[in-house]
C-alpha atoms as a PDB file:
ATOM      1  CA  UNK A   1      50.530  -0.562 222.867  1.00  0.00           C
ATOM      2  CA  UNK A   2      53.311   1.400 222.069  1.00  0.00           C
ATOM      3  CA  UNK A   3      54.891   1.734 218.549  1.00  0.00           C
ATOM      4  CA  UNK A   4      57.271  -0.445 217.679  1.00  0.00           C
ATOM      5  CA  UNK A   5      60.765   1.317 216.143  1.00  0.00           C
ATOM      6  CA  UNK A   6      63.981   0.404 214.342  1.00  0.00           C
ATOM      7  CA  UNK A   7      66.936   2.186 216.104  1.00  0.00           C
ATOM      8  CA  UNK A   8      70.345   1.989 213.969  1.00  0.00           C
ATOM      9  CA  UNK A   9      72.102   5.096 214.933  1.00  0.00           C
ATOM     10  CA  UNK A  10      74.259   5.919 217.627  1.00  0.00           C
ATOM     11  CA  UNK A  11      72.929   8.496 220.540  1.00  0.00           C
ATOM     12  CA  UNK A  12      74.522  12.153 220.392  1.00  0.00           C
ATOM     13  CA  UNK A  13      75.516  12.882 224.308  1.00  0.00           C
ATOM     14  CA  UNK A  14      75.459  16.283 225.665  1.00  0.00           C
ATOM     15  CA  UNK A  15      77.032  16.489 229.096  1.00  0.00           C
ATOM     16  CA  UNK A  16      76.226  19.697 231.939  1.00  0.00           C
ATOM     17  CA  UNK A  17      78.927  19.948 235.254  1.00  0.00           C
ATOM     18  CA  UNK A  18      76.248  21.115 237.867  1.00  0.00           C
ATOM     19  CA  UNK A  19      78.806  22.893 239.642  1.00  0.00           C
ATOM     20  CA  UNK A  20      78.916  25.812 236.812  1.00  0.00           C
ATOM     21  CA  UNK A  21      76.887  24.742 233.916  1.00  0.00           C
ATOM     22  CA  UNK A  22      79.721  23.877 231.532  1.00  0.00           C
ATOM     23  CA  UNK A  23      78.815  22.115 228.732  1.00  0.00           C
ATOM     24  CA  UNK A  24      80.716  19.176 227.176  1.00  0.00           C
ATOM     25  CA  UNK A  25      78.499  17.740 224.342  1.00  0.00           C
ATOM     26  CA  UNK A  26      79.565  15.742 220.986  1.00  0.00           C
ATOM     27  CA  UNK A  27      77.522  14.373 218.062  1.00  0.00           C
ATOM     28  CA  UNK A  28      80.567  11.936 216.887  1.00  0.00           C
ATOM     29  CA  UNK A  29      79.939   9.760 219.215  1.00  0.00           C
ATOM     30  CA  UNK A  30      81.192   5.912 217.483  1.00  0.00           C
ATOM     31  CA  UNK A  31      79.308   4.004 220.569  1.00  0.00           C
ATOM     32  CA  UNK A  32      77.096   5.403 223.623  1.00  0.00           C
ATOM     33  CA  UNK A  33      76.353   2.608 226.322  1.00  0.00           C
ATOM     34  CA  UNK A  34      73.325   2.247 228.454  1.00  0.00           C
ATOM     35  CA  UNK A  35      73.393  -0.120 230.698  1.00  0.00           C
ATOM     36  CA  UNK A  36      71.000  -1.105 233.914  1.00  0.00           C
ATOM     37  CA  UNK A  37      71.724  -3.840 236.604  1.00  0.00           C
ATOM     38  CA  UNK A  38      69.410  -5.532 239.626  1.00  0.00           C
ATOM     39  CA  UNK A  39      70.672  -7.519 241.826  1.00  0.00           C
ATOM     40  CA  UNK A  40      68.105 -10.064 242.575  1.00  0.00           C
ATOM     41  CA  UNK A  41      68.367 -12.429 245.664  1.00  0.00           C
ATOM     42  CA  UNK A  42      65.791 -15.407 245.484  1.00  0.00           C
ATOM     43  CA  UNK A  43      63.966 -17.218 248.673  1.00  0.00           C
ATOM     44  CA  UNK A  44      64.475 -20.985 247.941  1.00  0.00           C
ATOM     45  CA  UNK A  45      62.906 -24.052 249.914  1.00  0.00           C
ATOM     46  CA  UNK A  46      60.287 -27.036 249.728  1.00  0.00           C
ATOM     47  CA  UNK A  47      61.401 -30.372 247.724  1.00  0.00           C
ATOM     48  CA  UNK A  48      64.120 -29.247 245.149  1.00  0.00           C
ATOM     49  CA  UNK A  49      65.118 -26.388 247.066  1.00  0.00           C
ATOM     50  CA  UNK A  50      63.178 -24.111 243.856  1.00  0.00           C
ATOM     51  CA  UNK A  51      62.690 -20.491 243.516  1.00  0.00           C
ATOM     52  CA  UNK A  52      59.722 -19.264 245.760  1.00  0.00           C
ATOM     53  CA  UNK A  53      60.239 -15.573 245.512  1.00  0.00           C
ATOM     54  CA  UNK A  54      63.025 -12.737 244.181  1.00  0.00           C
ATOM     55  CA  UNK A  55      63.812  -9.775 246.230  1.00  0.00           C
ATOM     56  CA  UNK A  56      64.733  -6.865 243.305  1.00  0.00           C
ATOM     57  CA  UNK A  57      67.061  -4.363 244.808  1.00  0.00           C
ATOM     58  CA  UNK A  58      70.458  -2.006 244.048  1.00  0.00           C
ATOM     59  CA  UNK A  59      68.998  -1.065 240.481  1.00  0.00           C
ATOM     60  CA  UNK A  60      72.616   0.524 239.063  1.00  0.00           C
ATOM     61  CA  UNK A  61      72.408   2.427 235.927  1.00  0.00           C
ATOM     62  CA  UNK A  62      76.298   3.095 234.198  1.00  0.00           C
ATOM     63  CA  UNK A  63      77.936   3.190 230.692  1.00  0.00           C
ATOM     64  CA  UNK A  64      80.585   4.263 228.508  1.00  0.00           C
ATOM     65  CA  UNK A  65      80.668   6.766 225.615  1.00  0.00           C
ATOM     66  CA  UNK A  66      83.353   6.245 222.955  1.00  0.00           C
ATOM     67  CA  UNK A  67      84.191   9.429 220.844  1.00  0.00           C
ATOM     68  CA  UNK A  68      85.363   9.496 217.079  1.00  0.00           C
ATOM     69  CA  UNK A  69      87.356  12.586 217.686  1.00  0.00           C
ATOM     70  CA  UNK A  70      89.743  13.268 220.699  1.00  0.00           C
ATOM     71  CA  UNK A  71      88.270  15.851 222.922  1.00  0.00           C
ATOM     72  CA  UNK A  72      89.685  17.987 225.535  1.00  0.00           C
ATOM     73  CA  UNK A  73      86.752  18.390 227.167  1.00  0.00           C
ATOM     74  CA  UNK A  74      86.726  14.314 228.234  1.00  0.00           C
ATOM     75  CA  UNK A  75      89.597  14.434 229.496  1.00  0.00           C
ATOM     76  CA  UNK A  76      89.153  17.167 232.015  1.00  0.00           C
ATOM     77  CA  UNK A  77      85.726  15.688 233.056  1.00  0.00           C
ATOM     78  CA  UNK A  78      87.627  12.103 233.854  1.00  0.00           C
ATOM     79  CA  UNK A  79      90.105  14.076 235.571  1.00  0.00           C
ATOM     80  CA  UNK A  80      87.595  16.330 237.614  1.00  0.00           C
ATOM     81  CA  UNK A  81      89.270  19.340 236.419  1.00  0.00           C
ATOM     82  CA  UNK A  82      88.493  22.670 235.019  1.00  0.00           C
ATOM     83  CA  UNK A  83      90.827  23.150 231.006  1.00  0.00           C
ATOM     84  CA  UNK A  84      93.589  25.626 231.557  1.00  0.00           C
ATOM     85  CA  UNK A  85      95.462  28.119 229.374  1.00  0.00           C
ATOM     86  CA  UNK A  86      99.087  28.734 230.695  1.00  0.00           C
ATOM     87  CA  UNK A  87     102.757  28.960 229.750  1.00  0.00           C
ATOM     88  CA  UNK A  88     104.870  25.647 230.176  1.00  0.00           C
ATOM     89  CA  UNK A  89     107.937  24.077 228.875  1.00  0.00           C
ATOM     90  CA  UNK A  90     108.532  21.164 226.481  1.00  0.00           C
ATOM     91  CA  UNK A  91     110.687  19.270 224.141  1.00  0.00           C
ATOM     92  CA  UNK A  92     111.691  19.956 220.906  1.00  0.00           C
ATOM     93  CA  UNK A  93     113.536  17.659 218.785  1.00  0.00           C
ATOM     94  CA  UNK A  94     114.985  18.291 215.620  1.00  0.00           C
ATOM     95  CA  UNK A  95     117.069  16.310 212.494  1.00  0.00           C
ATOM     96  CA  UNK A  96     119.679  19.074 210.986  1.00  0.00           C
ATOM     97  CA  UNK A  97     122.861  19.334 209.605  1.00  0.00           C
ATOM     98  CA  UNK A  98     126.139  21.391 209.958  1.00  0.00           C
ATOM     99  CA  UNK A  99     126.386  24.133 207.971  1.00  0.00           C
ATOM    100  CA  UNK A 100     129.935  25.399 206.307  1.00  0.00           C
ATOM    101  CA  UNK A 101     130.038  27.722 209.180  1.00  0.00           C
ATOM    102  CA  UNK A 102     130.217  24.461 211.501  1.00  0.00           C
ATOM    103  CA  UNK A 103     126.785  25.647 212.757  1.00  0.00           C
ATOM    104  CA  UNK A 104     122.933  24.334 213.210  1.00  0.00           C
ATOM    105  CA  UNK A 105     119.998  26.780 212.967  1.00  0.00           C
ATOM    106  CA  UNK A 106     116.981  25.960 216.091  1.00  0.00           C
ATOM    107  CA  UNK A 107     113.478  26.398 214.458  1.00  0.00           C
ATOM    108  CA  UNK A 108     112.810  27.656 217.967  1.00  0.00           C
ATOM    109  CA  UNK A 109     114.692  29.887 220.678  1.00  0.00           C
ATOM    110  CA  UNK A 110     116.092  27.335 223.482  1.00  0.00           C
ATOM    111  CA  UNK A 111     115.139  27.583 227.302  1.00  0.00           C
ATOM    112  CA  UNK A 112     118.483  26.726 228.096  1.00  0.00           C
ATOM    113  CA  UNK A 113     120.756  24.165 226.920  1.00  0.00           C
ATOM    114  CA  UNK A 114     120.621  21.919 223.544  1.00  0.00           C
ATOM    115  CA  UNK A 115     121.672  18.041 223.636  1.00  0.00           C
ATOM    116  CA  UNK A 116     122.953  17.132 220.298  1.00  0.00           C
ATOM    117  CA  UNK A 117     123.449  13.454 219.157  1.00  0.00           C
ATOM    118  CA  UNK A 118     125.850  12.625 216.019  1.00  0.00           C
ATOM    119  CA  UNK A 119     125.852   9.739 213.623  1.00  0.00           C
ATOM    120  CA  UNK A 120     127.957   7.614 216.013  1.00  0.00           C
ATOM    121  CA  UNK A 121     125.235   7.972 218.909  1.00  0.00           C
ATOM    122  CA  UNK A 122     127.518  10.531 220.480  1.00  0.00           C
ATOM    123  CA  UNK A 123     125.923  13.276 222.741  1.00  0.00           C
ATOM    124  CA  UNK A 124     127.000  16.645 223.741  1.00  0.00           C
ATOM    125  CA  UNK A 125     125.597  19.344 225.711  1.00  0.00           C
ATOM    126  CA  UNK A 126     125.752  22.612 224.928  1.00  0.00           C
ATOM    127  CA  UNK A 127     124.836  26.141 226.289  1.00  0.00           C
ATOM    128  CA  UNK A 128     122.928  28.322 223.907  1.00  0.00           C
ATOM    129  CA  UNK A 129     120.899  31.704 223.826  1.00  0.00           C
ATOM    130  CA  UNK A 130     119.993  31.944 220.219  1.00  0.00           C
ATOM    131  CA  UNK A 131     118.673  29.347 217.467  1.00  0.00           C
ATOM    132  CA  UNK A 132     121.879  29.141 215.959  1.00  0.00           C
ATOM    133  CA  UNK A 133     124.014  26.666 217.764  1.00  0.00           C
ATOM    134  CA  UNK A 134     127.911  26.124 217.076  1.00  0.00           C
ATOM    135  CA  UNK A 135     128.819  22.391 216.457  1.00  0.00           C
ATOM    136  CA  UNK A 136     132.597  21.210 217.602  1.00  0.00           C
ATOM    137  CA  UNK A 137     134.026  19.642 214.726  1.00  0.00           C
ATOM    138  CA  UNK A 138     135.572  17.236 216.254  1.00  0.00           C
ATOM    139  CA  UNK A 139     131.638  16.144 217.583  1.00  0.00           C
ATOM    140  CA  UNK A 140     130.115  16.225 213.970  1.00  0.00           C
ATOM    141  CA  UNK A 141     131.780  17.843 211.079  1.00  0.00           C
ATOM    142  CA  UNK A 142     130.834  19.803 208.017  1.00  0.00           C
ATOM    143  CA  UNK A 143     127.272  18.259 206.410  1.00  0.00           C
ATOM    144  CA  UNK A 144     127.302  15.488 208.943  1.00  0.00           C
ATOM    145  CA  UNK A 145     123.550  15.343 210.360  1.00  0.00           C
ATOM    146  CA  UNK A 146     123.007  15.455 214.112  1.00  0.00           C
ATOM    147  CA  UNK A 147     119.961  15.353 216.365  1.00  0.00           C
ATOM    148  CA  UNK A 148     118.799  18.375 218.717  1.00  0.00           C
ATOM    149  CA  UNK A 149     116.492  17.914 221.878  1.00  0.00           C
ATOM    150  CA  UNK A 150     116.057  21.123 223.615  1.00  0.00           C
ATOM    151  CA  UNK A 151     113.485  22.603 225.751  1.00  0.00           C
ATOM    152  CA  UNK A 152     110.772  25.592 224.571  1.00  0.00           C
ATOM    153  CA  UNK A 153     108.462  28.211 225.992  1.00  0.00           C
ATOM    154  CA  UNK A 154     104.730  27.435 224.515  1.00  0.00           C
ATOM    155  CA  UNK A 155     101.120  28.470 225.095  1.00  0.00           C
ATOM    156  CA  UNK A 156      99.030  25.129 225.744  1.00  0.00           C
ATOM    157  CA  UNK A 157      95.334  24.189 227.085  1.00  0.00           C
ATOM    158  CA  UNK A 158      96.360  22.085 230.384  1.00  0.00           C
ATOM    159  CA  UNK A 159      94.327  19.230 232.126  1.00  0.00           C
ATOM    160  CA  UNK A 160      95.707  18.608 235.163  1.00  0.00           C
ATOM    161  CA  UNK A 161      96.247  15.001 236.782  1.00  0.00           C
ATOM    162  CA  UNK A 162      96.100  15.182 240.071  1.00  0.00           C
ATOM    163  CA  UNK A 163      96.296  12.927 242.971  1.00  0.00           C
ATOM    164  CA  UNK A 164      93.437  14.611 244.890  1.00  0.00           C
ATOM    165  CA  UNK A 165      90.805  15.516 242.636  1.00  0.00           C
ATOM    166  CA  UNK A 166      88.257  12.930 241.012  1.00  0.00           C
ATOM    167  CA  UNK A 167      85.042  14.049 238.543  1.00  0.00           C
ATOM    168  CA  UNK A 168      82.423  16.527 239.683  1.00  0.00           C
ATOM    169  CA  UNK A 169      78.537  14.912 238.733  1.00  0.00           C
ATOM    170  CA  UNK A 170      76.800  16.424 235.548  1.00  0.00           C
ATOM    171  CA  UNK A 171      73.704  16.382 233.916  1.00  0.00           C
ATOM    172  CA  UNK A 172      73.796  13.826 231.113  1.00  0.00           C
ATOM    173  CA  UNK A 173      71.443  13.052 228.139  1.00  0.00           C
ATOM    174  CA  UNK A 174      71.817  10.510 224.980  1.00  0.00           C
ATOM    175  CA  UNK A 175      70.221  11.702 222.169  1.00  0.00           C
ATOM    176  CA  UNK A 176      68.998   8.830 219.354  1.00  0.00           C
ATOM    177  CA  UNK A 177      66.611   8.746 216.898  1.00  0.00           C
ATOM    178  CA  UNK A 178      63.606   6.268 215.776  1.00  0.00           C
ATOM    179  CA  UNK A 179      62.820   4.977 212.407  1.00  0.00           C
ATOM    180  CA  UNK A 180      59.572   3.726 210.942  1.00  0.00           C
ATOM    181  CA  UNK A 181      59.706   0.299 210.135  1.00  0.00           C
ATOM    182  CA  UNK A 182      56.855   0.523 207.493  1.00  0.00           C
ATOM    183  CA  UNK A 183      58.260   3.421 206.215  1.00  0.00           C
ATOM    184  CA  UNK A 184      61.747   3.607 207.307  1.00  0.00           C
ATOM    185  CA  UNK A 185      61.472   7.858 207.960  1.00  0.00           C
ATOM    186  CA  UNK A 186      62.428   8.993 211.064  1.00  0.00           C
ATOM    187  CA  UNK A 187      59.606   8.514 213.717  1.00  0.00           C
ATOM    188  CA  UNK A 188      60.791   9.951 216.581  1.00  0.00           C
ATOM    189  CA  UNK A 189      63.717  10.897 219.010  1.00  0.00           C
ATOM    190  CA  UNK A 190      64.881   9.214 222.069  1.00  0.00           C
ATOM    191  CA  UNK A 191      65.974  10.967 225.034  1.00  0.00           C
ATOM    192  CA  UNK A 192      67.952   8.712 227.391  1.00  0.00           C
ATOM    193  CA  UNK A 193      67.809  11.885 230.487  1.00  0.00           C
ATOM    194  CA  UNK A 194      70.234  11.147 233.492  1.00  0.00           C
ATOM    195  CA  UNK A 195      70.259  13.903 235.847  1.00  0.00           C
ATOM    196  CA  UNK A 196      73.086  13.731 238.103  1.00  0.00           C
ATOM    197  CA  UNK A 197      76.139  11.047 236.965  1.00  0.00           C
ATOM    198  CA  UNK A 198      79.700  10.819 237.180  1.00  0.00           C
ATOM    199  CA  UNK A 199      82.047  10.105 235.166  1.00  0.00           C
ATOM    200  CA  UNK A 200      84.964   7.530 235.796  1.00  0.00           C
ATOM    201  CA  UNK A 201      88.282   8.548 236.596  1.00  0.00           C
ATOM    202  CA  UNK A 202      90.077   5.461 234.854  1.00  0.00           C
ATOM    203  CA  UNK A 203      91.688   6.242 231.738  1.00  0.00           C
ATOM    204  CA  UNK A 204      93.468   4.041 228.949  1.00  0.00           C
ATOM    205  CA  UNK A 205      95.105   5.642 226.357  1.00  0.00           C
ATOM    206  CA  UNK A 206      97.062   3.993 223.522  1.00  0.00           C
ATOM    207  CA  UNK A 207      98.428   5.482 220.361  1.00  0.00           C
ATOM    208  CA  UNK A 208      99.361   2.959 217.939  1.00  0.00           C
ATOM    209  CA  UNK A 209     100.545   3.715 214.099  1.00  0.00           C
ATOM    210  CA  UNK A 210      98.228   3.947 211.775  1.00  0.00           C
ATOM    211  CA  UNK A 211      95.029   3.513 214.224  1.00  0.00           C
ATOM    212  CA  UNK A 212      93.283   6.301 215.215  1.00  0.00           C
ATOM    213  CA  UNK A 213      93.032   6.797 219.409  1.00  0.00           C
ATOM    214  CA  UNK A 214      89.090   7.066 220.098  1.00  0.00           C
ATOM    215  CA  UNK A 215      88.729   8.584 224.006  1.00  0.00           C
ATOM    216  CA  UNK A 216      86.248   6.494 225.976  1.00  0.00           C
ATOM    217  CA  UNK A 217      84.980   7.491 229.091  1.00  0.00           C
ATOM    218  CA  UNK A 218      82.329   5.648 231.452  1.00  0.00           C
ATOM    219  CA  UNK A 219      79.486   6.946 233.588  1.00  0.00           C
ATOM    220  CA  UNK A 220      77.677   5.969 236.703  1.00  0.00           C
ATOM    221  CA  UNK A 221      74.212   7.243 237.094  1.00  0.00           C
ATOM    222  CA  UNK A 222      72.618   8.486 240.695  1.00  0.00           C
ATOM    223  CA  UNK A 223      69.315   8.322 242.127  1.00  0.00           C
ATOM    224  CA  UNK A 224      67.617  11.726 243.622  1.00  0.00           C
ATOM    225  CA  UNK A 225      66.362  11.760 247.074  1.00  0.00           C
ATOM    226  CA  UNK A 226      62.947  10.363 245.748  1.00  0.00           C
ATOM    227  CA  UNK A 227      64.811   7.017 244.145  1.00  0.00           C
ATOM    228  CA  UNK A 228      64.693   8.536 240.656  1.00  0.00           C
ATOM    229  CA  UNK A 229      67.480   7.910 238.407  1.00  0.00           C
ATOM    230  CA  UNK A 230      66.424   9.101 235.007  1.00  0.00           C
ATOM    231  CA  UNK A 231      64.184   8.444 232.161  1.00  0.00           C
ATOM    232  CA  UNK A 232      63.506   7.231 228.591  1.00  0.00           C
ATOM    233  CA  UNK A 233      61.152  10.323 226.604  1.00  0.00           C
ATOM    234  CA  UNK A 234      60.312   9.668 223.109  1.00  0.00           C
ATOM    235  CA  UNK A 235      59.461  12.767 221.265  1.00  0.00           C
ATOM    236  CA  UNK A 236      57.422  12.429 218.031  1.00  0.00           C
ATOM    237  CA  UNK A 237      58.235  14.269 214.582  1.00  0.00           C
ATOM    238  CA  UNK A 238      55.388  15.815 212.946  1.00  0.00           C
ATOM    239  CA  UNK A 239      54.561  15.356 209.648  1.00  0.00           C
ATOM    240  CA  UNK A 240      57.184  17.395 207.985  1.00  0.00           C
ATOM    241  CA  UNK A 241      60.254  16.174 210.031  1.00  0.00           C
ATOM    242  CA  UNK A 242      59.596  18.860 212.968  1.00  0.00           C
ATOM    243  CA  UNK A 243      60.098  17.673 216.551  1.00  0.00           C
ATOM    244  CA  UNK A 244      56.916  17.759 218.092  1.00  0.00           C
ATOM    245  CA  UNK A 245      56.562  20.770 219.520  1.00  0.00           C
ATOM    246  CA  UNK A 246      53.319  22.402 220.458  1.00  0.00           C
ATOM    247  CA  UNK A 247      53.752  25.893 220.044  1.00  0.00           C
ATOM    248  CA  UNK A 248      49.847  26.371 220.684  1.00  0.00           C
ATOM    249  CA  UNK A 249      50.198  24.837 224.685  1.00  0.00           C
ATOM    250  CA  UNK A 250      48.305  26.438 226.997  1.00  0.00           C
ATOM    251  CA  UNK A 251      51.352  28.115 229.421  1.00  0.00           C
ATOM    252  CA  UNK A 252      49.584  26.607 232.720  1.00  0.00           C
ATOM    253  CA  UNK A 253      49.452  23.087 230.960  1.00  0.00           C
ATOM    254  CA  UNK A 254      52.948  23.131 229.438  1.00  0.00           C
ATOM    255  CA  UNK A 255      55.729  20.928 231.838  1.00  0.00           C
ATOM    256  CA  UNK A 256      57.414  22.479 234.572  1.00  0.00           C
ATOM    257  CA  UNK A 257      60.594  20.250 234.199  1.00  0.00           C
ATOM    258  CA  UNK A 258      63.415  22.336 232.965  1.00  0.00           C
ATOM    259  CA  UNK A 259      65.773  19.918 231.235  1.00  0.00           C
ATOM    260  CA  UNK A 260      69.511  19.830 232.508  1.00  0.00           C
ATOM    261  CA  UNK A 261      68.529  21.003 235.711  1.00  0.00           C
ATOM    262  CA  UNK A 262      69.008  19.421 239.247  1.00  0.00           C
ATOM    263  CA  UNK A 263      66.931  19.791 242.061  1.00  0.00           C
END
C-alpha cells in the first residue's frame, strides 16, 4: 500500500515550447488545476432497463494555472507568439498648467501634434516639435490647468494578437510537495509530468481598482502515439530534506527518460 500524504500547497509549473526549448516557469502560482475526464457510455437492458456494462473511452486530461504575478511570458504562450522588443508609439497624457509665458512644458518630446483640453471641456489641437507647447490665451489663460494627450516614441516588449496564430504545444510539469501526516515534515514531491499540451487561446482580462489582475491560462493535455498522456512520480526526501537522489546508481541501471523531452 502506498503512503498516505497531506498535500496543502499549491504545485510550482514549469512550462517548455518544443519548438525551441523556451522556458516559461513560475513558483507563484495562487491555483494549478488538474483535471481528468472519461466519457463512459453504459449497455442497458433486462427488467428495469439497469446498467449491464460501461464502455470507458476519450480519457481528456486539461486545466488552468492562475498566477499571483502578471507574466509576459503567459501571455505570449496564449497568444502562440514569440515576446518582442521594438519601437512603437503611444499615448501620453498629462495635467499642467500655463505658465506666465502662456506656455506648458511636455515631460516627453511629441510625435506630432498635442490635443489640449481646458477647464470648460474645450479642445484644441496643436502642432508642436519641442516639449514646450504655447497655449492661446484665449483657450486657457495664465495658471488655468489644461489636459495634454499626445503621442511618444518608446522601447516596449510586444506580444502580438493575431488573427492567424494560436499556441504552439510545450512540455508541462506541476511541481507539489507531500507532507507527513504523523509528522507533518515534508515527505515527498509530486511531479504531475505532461509531455506535450497546449495552452488555450481564450483570454479574460479585467483590471478593477484596488484588486489585483491574476493571469489565468488553461491547458489541454495530448496523448503520444502509444496512448500516453502523462504521469504522476512521487519522489521521496531523504532523511535530511534531500530529494532522493541516488548519486551511487549504477549508469546502465539509472532511467533513460530525459525529463522535458518529446519523442
Amino acid at each position: 500500500m502506498a503512503k498516505q500524504t497531506v498535500i496543502h500547497e499549491v504545485g510550482k509549473i514549469l512550462a517548455k515550447r518544443i519548438s525551441d526549448n523556451k522556458v516559461v516557469a513560475s513558483a507563484v502560482t495562487q491555483m494549478t488545476q488538474f483535471s481528468q475526464q472519461v466519457q463512459q457510455d453504459f449497455l442497458k437492458g433486462g427488467w428495469g432497463n439497469r446498467d449491464l456494462y460501461v464502455i470507458n473511452s476519450s480519457k481528456e486530461v486539461s486545466g488552468n494555472v492562475r498566477n499571483a504575478f502578471f507574466d509576459l511570458d503567459f501571455m505570449a504562450m496564449q497568444q502562440g507568439v514569440k515576446i518582442e522588443n521594438e519601437t512603437i508609439s503611444v499615448w501620453e497624457d498629462e495635467n499642467l498648467t500655463v505658465s506666465d509665458s502662456g506656455t506648458v512644458t511636455l515631460a516627453y518630446l511629441p510625435l506630432s501634434k498635442v490635443s489640449l483640453t481646458n477647464e470648460d471641456g474645450e479642445q484644441q489641437e496643436i502642432d508642436s516639435s519641442s516639449q514646450t507647447v504655447t497655449v492661446p490665451e484665449i483657450f486657457a489663460a495664465k495658471g488655468k490647468s489644461v489636459t495634454a494627450h499626445y503621442q511618444i516614441e518608446v522601447e516596449a516588449e510586444t506580444v502580438e494578437i493575431s488573427g492567424e496564430k494560436f499556441s504552439e504545444n510545450y512540455y508541462f510539469e506541476i511541481h507539489t510537495i507531500e507532507y507527513d501526516p504523523k509528522t507533518s515534515k515534508i515527505y515527498s514531491d509530486l511531479y504531475i509530468q505532461l509531455p506535450k499540451v497546449n495552452f488555450s487561446g481564450e483570454a479574460d482580462m479585467s483590471f478593477e481598482a484596488g484588486s489585483p489582475y491574476t493571469p489565468e491560462i488553461g491547458y489541454r493535455a495530448l496523448a503520444d502515439d502509444n496512448g500516453k498522456i502523462g504521469n504522476f512520480a512521487r519522489v521521496k526526501r531523504n532523511p535530511d530534506g534531500t530529494k532522493g537522489i541516488k548519486t551511487d546508481q549504477d549508469e546502465t541501471t539509472k532511467s533513460s527518460v530525459d525529463i522535458g523531452t518529446t519523442k
